[in-house]
Protein backbone atom coordinates (compact mmCIF):
# COMPACT_ATOMS: atom_id res chain seq x y z
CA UNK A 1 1.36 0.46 19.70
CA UNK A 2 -1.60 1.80 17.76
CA UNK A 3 -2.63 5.15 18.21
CA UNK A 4 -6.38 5.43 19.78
CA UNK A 5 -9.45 7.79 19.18
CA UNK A 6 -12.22 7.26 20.76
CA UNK A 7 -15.63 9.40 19.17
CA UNK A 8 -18.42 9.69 22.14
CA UNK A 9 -18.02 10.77 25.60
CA UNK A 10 -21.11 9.24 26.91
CA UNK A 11 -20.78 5.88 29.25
CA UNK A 12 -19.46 3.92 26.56
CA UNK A 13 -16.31 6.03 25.59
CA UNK A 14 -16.04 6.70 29.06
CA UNK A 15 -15.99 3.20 29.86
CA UNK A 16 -13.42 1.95 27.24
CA UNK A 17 -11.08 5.36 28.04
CA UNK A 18 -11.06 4.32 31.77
CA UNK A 19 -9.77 0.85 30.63
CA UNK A 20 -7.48 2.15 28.80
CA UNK A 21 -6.02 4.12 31.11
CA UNK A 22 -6.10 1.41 33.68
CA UNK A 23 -3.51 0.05 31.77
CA UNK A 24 -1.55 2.93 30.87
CA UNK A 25 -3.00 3.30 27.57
CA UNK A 26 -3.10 6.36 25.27
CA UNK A 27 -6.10 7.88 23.79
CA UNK A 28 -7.47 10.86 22.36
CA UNK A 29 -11.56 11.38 23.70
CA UNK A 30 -13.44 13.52 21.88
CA UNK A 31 -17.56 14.93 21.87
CA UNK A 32 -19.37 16.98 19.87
CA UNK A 33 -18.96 20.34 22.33
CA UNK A 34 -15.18 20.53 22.08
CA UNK A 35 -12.05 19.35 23.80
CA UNK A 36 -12.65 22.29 26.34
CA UNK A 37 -15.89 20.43 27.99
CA UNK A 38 -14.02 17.09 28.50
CA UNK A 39 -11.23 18.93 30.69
CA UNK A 40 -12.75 17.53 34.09
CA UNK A 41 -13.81 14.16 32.48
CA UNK A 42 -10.13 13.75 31.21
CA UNK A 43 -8.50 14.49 34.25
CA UNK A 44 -11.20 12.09 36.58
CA UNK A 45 -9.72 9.16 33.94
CA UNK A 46 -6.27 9.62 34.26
CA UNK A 47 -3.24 10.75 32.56
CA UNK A 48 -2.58 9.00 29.64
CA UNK A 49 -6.41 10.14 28.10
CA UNK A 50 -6.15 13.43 26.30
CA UNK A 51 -9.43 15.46 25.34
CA UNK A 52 -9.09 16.24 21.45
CA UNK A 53 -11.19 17.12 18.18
CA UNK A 54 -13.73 14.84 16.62
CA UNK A 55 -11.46 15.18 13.45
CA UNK A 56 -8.02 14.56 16.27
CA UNK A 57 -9.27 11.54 17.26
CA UNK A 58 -10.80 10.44 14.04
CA UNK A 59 -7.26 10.45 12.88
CA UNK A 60 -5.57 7.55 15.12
CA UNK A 61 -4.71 4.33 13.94
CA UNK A 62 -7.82 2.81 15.85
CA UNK A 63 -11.68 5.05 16.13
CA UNK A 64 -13.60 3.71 18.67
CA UNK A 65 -17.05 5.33 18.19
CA UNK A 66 -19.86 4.85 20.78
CA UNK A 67 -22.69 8.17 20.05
CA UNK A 68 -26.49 8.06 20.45
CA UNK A 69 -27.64 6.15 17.43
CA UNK A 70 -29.71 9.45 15.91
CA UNK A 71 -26.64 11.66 16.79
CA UNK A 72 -24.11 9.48 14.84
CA UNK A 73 -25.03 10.86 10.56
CA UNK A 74 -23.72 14.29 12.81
CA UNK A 75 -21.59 13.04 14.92
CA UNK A 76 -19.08 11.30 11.19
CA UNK A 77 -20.47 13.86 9.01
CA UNK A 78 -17.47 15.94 7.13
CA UNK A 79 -14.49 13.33 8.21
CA UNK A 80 -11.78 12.05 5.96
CA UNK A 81 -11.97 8.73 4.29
CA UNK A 82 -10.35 6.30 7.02
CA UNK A 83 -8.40 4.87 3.77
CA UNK A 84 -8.53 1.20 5.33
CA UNK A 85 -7.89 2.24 9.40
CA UNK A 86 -9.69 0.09 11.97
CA UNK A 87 -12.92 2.15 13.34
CA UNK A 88 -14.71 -0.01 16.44
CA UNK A 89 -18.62 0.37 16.27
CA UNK A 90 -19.52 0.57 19.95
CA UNK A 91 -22.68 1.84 18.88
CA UNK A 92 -26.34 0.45 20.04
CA UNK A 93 -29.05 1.26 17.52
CA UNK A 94 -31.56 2.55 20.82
CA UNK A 95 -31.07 5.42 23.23
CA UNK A 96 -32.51 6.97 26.48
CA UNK A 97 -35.05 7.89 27.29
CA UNK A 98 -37.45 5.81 25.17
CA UNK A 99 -35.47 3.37 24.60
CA UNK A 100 -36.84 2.46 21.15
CA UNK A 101 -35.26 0.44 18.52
CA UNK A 102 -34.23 2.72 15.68
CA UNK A 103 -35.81 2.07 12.19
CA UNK A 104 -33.09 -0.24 10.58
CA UNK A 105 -34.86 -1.76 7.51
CA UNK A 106 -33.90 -5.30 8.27
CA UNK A 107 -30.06 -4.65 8.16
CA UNK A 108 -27.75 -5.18 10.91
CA UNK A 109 -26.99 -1.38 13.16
CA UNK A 110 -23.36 -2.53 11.98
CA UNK A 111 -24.58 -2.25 8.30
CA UNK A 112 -25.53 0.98 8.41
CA UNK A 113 -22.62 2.36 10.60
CA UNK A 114 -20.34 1.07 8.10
CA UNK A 115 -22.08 3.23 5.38
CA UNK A 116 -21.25 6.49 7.83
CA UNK A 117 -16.92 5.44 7.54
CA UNK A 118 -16.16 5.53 4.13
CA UNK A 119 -12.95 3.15 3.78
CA UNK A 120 -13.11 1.86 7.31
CA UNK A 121 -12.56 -1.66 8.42
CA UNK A 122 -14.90 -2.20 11.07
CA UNK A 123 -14.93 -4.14 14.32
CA UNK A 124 -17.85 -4.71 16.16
CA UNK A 125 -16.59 -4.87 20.09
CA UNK A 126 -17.12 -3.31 23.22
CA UNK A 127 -20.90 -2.54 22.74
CA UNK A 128 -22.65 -5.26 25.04
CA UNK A 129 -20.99 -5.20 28.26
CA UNK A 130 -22.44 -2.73 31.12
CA UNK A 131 -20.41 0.44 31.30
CA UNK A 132 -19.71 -0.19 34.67
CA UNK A 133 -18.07 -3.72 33.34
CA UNK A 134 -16.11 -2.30 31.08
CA UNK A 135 -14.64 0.20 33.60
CA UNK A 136 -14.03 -2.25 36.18
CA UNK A 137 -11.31 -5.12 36.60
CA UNK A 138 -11.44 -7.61 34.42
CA UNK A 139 -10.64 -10.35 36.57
CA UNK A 140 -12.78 -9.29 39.34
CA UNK A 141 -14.49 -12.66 39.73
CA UNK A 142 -11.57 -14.99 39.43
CA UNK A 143 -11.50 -15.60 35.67
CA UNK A 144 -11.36 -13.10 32.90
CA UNK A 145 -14.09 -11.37 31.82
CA UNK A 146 -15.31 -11.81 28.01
CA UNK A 147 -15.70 -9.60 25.46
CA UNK A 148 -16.62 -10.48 22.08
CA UNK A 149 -16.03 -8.95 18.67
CA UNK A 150 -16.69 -9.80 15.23
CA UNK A 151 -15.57 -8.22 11.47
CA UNK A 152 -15.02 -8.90 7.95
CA UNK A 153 -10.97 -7.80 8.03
CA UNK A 154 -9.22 -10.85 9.42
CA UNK A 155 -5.84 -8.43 10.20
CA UNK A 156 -7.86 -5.79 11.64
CA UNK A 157 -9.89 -8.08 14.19
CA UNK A 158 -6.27 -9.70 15.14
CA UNK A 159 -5.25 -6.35 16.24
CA UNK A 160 -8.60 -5.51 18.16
CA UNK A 161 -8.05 -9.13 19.56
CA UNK A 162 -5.02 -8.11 20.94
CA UNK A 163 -5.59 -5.00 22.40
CA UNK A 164 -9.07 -6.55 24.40
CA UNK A 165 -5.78 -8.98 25.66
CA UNK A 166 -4.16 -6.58 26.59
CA UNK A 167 -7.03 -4.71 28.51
CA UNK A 168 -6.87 -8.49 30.19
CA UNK A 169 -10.39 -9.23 29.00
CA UNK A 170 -11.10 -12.97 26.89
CA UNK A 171 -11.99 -11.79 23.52
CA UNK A 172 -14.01 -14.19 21.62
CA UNK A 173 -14.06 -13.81 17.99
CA UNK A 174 -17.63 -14.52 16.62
CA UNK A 175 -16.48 -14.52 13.26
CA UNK A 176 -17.62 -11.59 10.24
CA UNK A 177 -20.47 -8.98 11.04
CA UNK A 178 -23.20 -10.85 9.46
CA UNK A 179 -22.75 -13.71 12.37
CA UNK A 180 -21.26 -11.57 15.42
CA UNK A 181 -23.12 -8.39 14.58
CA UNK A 182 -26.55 -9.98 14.74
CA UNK A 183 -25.98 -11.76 18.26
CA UNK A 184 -24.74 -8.62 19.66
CA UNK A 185 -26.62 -6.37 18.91
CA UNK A 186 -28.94 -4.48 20.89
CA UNK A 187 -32.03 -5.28 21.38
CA UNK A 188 -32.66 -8.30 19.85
CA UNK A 189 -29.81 -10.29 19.95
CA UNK A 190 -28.61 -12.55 22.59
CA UNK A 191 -25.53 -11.13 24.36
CA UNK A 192 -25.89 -7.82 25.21
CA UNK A 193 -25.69 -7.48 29.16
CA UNK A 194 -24.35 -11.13 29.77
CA UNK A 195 -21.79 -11.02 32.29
CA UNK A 196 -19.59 -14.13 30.92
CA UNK A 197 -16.52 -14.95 32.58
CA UNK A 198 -13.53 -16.99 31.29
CA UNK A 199 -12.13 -19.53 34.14
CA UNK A 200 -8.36 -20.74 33.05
């Protein structure tokens, strides 16, 4: 099994640690105020979730990073080239409380966050459902839940396919960034916040 860092302790990071956990998964869960601050939020999630460095959990085999789009240029400033590891861009390019589209200059939020992880194969995934979704049981409503994902790597989005089976979500692949990235992508494209279910 992969290792698994997860960058971002706000609802997002929080959201994919709790599924993790949920299924006995083992992450490190990092913020920008130290390992010390995420004691309580650690120990609300469960045991397998360990609060680390940025730089600890920029080190697994997997980076799931989900930070307030002006926060992330700090947030992956000073790490190590990922020298071809899988790094998941959670990230929405619009934040409380205005909730105003950042300034992207007519290229996909995926686009740029690939410029910000030198030697990174990124995955676009876990960035349109509702926290609360995410968190919750997949199979709540009879089916499975979906969660799509997209990338340019065919090996790495095989192994983020597998682990959003194993989380017991669908995962639909929606093919390299150019395609997936655009229709998930928040605003603007269409799939953010649709709660899609998968009946077998």
């Amino acid at each position: 099994m992969s290792s698994i860092g997860i960058i971002g302790a706000g609802n997002i990071g929080r959201a994919f640690a709790t599924a993790l956990a949920n299924n006995n998964i083992r992450a490190t869960l990092s913020n920008s105020r130290g390992p010390d601050s995420l004691k309580d939020v650690v120990s609300a999630i469960g045991p397998t979730i360990e609060a680390g460095t940025r730089a600890e959990a920029a080190s697994k085999d997997i980076v799931l990073v989900a930070v307030n789009w002006s926060k992330l240029p700090a947030a992956l400033a000073g790490l190590p080239d990922f020298g071809g590891r899988i790094v998941i861009d959670a990230n929405n390019p619009i934040e409380a409380p205005l909730f105003k589209p950042a300034e992207l200059n007519g290229r996909l939020s995926s686009e740029v966050f690939a410029s910000m992880v030198p030697g990174a194969r990124v995955v676009k995934a876990f960035n349109h459902l509702q926290p609360h979704l995410l968190s919750g049981d997949p199979r709540a409503e009879g089916g499975r839940r979906v969660l799509f994902y997209s990338g340019d790597d065919t090996r790495s989005k095989a192994e983020i396919g597998a682990l959003i089976d194993r989380l017991s979500f669908f995962g639909i692949d929606l093919g390299p960034i150019s395609v997936g990235g655009r229709l998930v992508q928040f605003p603007g494209g269409p799939l953010p916040a649709l709660n899609l279910v998968k009946f077998d």
